[in-house]
N, C-alpha and C. Protein backbone atom coordinates (compact mmCIF):
# COMPACT_ATOMS: atom_id res chain seq x y z
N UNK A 1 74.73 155.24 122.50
CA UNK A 1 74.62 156.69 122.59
C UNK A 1 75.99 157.31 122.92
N UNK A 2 77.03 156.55 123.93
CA UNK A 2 77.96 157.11 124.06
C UNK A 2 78.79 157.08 122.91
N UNK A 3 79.14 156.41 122.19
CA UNK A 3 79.81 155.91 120.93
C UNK A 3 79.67 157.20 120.01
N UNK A 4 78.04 157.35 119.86
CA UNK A 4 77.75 157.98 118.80
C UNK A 4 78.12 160.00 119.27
N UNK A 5 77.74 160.17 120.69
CA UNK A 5 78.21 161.79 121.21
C UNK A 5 80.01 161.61 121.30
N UNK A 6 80.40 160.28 121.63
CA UNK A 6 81.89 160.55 121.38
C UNK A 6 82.57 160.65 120.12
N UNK A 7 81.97 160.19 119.05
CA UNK A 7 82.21 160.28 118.28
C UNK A 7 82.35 161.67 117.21
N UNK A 8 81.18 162.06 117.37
CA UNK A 8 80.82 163.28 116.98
C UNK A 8 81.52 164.71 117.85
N UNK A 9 81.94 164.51 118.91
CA UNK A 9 83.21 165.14 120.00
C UNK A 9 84.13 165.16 119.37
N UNK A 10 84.79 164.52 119.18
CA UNK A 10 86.14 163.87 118.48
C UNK A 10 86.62 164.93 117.42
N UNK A 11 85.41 164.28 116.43
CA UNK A 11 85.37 165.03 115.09
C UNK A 11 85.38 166.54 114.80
N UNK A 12 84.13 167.43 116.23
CA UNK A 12 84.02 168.76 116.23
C UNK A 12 86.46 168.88 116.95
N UNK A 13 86.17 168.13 117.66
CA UNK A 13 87.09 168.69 118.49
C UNK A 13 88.71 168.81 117.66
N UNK A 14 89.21 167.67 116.24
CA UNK A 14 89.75 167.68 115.33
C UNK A 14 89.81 168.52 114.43
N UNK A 15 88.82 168.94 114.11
CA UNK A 15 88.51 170.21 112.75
C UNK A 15 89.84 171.14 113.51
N UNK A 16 89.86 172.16 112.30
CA UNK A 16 90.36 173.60 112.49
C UNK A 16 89.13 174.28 113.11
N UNK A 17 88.06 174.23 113.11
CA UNK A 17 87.31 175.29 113.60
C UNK A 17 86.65 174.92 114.84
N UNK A 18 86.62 173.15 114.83
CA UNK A 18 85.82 172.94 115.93
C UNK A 18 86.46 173.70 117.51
N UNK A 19 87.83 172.94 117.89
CA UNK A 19 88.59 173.48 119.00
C UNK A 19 88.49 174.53 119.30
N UNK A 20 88.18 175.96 118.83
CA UNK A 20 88.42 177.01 119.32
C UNK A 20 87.00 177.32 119.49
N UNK A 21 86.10 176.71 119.06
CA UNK A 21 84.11 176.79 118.99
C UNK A 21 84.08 176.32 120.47
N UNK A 22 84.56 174.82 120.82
CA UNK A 22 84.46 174.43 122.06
C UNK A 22 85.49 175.05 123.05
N UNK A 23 86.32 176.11 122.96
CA UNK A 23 87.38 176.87 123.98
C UNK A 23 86.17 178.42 124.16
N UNK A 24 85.16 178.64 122.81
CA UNK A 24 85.10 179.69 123.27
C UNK A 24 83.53 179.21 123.83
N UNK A 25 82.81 178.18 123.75
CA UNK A 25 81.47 177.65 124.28
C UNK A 25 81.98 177.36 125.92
N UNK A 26 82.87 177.35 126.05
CA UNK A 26 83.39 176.71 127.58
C UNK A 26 83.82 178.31 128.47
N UNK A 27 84.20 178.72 127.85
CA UNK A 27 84.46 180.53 128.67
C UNK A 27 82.76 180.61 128.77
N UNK A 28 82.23 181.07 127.76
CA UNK A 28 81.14 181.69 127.92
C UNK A 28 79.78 180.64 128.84
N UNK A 29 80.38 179.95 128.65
CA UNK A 29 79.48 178.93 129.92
C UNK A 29 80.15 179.42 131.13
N UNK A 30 81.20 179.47 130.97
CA UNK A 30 82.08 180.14 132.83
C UNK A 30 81.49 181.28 133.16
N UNK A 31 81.18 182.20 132.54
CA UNK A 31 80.99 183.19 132.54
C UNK A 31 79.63 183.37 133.36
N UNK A 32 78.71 182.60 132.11
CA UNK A 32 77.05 182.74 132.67
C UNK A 32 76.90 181.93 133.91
N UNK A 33 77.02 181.22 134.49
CA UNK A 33 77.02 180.40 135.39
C UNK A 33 77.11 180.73 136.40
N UNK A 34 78.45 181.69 136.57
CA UNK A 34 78.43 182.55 137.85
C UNK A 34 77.27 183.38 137.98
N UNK A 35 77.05 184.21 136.80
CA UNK A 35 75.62 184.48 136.96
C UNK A 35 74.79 184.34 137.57
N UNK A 36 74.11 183.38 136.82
CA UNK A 36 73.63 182.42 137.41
C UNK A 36 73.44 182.26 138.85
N UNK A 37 73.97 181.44 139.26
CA UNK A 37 74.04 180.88 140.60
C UNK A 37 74.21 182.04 141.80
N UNK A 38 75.07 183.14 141.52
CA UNK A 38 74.29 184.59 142.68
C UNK A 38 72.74 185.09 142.01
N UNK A 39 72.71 185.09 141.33
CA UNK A 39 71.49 185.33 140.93
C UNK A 39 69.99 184.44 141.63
N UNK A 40 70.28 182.92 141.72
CA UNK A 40 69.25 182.72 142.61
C UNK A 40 70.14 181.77 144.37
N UNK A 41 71.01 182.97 144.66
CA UNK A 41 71.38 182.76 145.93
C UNK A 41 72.08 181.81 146.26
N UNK A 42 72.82 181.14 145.79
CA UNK A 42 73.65 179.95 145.94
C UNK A 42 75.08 180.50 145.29
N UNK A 43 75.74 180.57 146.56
CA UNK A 43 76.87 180.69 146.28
C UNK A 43 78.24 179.64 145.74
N UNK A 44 78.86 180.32 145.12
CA UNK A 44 79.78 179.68 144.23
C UNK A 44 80.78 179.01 144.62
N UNK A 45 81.28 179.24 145.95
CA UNK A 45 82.29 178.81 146.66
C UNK A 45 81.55 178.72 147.97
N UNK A 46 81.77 177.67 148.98
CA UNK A 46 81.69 177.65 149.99
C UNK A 46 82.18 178.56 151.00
N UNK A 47 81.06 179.19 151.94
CA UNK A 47 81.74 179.44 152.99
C UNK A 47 82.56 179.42 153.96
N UNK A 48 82.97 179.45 154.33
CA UNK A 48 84.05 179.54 155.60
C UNK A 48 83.54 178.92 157.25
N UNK A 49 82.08 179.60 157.20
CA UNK A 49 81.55 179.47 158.27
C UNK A 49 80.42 178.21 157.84
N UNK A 50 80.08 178.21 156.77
CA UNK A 50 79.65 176.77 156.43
C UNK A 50 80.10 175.65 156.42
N UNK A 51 81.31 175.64 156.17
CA UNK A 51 82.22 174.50 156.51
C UNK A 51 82.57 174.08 157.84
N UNK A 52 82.59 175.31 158.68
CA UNK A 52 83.36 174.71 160.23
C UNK A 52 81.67 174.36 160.99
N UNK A 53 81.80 173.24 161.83
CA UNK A 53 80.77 172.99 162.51
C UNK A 53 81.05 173.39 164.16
N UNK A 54 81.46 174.81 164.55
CA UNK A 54 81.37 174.89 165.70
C UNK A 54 80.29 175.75 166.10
């Protein structure tokens, strides 16, 4: 299975069209995600006060 998704990676990622398909699938995943994640309360970065245990 790995062989066969690396493979097929490779190939999108070689083309003229693939690279900029996977530059612009990777923003727009950045994008929604943050979304996302304030959306059901889990923040994106750690707190400050979550981190220190005093």
């Amino acid at each position: 299975m790995r062989l066969l998704t690396g493979n097929a990676f490779r190939q999108l990622a070689q083309s003229k069209a693939g690279l900029p398909l996977l530059a612009i699938l990777a923003l727009l995943f950045g994008l929604t995600i943050r979304g996302n994640l304030k959306g059901r309360g889990t923040p994106l970065l750690p707190a400050p006060i979550l981190l220190c245990n005093c």
